[in-house]
PDB file of N, CA and C in Angstrom:
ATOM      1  N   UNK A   1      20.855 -26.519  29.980  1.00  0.00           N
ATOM      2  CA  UNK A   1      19.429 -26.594  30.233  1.00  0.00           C
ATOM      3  C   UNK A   1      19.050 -28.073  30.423  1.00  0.00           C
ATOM      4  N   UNK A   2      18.471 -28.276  31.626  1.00  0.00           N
ATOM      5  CA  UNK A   2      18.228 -29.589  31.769  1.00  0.00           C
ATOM      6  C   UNK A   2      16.741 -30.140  30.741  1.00  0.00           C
ATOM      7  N   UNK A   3      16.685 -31.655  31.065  1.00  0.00           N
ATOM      8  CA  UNK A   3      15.444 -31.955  30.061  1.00  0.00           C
ATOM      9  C   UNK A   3      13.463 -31.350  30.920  1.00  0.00           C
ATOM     10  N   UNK A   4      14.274 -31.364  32.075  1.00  0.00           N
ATOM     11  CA  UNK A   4      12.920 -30.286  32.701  1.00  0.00           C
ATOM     12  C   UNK A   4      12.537 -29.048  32.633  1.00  0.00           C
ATOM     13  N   UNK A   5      13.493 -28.298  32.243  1.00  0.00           N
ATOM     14  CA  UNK A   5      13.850 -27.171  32.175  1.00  0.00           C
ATOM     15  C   UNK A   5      12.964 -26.306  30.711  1.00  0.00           C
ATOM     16  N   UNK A   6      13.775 -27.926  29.931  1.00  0.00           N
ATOM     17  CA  UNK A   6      13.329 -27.773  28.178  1.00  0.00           C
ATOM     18  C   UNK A   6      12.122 -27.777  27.831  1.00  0.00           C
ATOM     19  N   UNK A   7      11.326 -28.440  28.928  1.00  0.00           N
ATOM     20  CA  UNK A   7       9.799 -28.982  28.915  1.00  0.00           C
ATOM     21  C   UNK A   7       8.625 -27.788  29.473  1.00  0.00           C
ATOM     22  N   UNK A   8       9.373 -27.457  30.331  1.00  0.00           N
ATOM     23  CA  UNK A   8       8.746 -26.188  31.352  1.00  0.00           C
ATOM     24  C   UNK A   8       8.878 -24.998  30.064  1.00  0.00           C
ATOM     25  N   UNK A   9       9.888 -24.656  29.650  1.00  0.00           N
ATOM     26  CA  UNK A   9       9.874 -23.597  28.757  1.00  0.00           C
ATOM     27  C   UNK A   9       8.466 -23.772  27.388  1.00  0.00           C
ATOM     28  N   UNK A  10       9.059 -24.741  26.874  1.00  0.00           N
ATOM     29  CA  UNK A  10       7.871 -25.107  26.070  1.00  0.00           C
ATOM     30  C   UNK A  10       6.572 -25.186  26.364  1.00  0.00           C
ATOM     31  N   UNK A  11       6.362 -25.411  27.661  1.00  0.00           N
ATOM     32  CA  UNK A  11       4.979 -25.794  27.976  1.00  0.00           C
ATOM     33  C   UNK A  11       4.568 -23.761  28.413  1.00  0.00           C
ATOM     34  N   UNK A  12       5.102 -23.078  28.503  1.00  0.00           N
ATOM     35  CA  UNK A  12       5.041 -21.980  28.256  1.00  0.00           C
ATOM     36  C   UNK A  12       4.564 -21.190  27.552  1.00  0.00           C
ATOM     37  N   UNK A  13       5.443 -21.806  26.220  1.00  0.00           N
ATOM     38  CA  UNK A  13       5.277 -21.098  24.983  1.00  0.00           C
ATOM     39  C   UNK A  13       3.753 -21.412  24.323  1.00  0.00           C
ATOM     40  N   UNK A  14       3.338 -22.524  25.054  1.00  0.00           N
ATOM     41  CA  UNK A  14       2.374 -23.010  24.007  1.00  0.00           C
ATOM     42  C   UNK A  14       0.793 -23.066  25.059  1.00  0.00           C
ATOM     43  N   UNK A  15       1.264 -22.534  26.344  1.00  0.00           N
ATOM     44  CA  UNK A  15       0.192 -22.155  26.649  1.00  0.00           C
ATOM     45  C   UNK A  15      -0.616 -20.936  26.018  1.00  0.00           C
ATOM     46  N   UNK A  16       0.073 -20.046  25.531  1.00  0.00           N
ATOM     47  CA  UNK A  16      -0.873 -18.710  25.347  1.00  0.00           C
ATOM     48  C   UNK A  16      -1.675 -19.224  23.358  1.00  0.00           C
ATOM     49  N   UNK A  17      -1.077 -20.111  22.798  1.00  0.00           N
ATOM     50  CA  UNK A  17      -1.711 -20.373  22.025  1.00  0.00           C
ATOM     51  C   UNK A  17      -3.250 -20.451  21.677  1.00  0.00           C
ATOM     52  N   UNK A  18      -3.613 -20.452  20.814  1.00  0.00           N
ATOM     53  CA  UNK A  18      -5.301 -20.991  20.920  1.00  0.00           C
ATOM     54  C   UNK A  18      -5.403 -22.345  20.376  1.00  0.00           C
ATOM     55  N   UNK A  19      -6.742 -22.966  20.607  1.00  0.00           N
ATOM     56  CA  UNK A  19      -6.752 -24.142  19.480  1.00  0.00           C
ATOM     57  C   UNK A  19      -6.644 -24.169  18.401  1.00  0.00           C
ATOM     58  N   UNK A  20      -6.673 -23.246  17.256  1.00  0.00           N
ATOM     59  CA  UNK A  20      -6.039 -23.641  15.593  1.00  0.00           C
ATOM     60  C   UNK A  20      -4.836 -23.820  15.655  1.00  0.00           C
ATOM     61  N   UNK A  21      -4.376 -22.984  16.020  1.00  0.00           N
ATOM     62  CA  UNK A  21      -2.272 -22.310  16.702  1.00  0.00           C
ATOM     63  C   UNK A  21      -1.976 -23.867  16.823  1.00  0.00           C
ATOM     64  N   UNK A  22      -2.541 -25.033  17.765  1.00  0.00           N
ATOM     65  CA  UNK A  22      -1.929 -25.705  18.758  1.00  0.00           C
ATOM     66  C   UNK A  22      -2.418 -27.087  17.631  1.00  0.00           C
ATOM     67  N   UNK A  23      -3.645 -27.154  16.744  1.00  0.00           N
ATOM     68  CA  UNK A  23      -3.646 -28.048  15.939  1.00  0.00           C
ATOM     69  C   UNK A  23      -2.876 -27.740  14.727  1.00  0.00           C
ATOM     70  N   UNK A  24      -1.823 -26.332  14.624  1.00  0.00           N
ATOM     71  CA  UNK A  24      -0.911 -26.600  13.501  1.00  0.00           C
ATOM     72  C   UNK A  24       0.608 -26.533  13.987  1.00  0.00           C
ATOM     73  N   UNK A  25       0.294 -26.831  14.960  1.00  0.00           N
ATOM     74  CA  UNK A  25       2.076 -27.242  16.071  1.00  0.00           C
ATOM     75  C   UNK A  25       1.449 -28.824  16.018  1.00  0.00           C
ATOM     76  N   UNK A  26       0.313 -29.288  15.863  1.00  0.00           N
ATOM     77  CA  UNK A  26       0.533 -30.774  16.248  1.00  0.00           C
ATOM     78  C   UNK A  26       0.779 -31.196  14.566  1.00  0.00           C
ATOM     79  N   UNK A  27      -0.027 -30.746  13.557  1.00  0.00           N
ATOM     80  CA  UNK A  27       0.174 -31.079  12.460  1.00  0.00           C
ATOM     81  C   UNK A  27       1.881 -30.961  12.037  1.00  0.00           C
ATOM     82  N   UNK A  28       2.394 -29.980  12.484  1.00  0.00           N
ATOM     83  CA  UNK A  28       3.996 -29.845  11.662  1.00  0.00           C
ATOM     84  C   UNK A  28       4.769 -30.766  12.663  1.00  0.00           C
ATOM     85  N   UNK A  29       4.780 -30.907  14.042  1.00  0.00           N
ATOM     86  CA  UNK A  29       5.222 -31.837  14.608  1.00  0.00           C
ATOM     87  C   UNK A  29       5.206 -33.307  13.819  1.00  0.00           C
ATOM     88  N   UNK A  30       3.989 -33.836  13.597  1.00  0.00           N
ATOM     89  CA  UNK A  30       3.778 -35.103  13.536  1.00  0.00           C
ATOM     90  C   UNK A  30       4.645 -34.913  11.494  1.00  0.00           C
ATOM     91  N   UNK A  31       4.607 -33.893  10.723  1.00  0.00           N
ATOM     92  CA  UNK A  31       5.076 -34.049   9.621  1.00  0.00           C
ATOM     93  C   UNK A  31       6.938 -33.872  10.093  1.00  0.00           C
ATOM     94  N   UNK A  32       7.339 -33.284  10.996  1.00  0.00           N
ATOM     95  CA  UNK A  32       8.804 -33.448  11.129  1.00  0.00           C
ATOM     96  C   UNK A  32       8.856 -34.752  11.651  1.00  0.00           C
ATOM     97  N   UNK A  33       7.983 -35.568  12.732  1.00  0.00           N
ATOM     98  CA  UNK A  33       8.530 -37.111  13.098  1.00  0.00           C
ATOM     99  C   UNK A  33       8.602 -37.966  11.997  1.00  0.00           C
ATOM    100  N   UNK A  34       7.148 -37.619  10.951  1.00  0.00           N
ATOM    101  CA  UNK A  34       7.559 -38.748   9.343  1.00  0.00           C
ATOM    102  C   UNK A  34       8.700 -38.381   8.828  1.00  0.00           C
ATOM    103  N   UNK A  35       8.839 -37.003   8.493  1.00  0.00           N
ATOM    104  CA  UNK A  35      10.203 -36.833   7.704  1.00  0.00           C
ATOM    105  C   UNK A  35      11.537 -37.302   8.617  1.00  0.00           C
ATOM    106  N   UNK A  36      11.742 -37.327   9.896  1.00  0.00           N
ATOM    107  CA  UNK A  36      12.763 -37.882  10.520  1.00  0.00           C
ATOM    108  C   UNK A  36      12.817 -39.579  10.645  1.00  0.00           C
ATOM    109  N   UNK A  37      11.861 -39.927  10.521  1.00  0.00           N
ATOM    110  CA  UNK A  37      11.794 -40.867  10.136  1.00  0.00           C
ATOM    111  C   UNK A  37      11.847 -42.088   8.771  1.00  0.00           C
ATOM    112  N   UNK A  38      11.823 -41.122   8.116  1.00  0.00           N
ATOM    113  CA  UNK A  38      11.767 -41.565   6.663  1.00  0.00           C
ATOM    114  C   UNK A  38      13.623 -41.345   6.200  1.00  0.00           C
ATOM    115  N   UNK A  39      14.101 -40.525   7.169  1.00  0.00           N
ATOM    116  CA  UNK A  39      15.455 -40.374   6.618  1.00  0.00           C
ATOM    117  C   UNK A  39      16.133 -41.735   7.583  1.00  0.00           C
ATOM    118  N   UNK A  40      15.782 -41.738   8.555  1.00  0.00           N
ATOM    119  CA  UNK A  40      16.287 -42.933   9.369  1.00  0.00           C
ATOM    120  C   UNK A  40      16.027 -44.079   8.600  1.00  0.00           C
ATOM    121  N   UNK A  41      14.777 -44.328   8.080  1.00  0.00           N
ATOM    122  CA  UNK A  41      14.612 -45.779   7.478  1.00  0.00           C
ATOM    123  C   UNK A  41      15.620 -45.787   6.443  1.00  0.00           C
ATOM    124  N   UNK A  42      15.980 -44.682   5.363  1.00  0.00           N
ATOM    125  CA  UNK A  42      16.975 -44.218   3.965  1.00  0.00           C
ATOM    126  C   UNK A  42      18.237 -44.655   4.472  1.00  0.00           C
ATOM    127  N   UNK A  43      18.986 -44.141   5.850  1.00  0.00           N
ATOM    128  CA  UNK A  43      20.045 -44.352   6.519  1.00  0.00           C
ATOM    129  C   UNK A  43      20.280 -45.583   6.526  1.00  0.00           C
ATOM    130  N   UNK A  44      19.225 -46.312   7.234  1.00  0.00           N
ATOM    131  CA  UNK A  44      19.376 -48.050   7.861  1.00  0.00           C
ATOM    132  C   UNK A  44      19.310 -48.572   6.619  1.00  0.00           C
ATOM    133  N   UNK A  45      18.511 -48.276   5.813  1.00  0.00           N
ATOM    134  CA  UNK A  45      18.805 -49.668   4.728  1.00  0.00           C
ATOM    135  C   UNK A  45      19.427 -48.982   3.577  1.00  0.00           C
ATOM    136  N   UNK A  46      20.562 -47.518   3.636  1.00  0.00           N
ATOM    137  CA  UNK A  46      21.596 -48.026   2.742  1.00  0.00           C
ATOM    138  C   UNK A  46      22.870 -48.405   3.506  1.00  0.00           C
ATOM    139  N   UNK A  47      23.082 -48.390   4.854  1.00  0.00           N
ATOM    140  CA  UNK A  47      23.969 -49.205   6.030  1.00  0.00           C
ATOM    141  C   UNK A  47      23.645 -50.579   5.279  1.00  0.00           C
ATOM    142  N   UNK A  48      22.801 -51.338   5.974  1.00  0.00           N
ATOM    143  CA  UNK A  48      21.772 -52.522   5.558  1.00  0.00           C
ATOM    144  C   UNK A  48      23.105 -52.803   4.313  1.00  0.00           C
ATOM    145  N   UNK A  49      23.073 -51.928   3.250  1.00  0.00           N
ATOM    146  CA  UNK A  49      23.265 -52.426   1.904  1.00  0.00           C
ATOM    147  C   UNK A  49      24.416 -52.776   1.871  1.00  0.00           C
ATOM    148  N   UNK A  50      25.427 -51.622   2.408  1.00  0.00           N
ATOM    149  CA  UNK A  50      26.694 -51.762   2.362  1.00  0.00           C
ATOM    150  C   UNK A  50      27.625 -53.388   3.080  1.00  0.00           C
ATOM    151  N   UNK A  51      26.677 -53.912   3.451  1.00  0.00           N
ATOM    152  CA  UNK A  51      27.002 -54.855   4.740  1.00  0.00           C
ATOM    153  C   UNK A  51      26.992 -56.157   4.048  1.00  0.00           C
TER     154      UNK A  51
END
């Protein structure tokens, strides 16, 4: 599946949504980018440490 492909599908799925639906896909989105992020920062600075 290409990365257009991946985008088109999604943009699919989230058309038939309504607006509450689509402000709690933006809310859990933006809480999986902190949590992916918070493990990346954990990663880099115990790398960081070992060094």
């Amino acid at each position: 599946m290409t990365k257009n492909d991946y985008i088109e599908k999604i943009t699919q799925n989230l058309e038939h949504l309504t607006k509450d639906e689509l402000k709690d896909v933006t809310a859990l989105t933006n809480a999986q980018f902190g949590v992916r992020f918070k493990v990346a920062e954990k990663e880099y600075w115990g790398k960081k440490s070992l060094i």
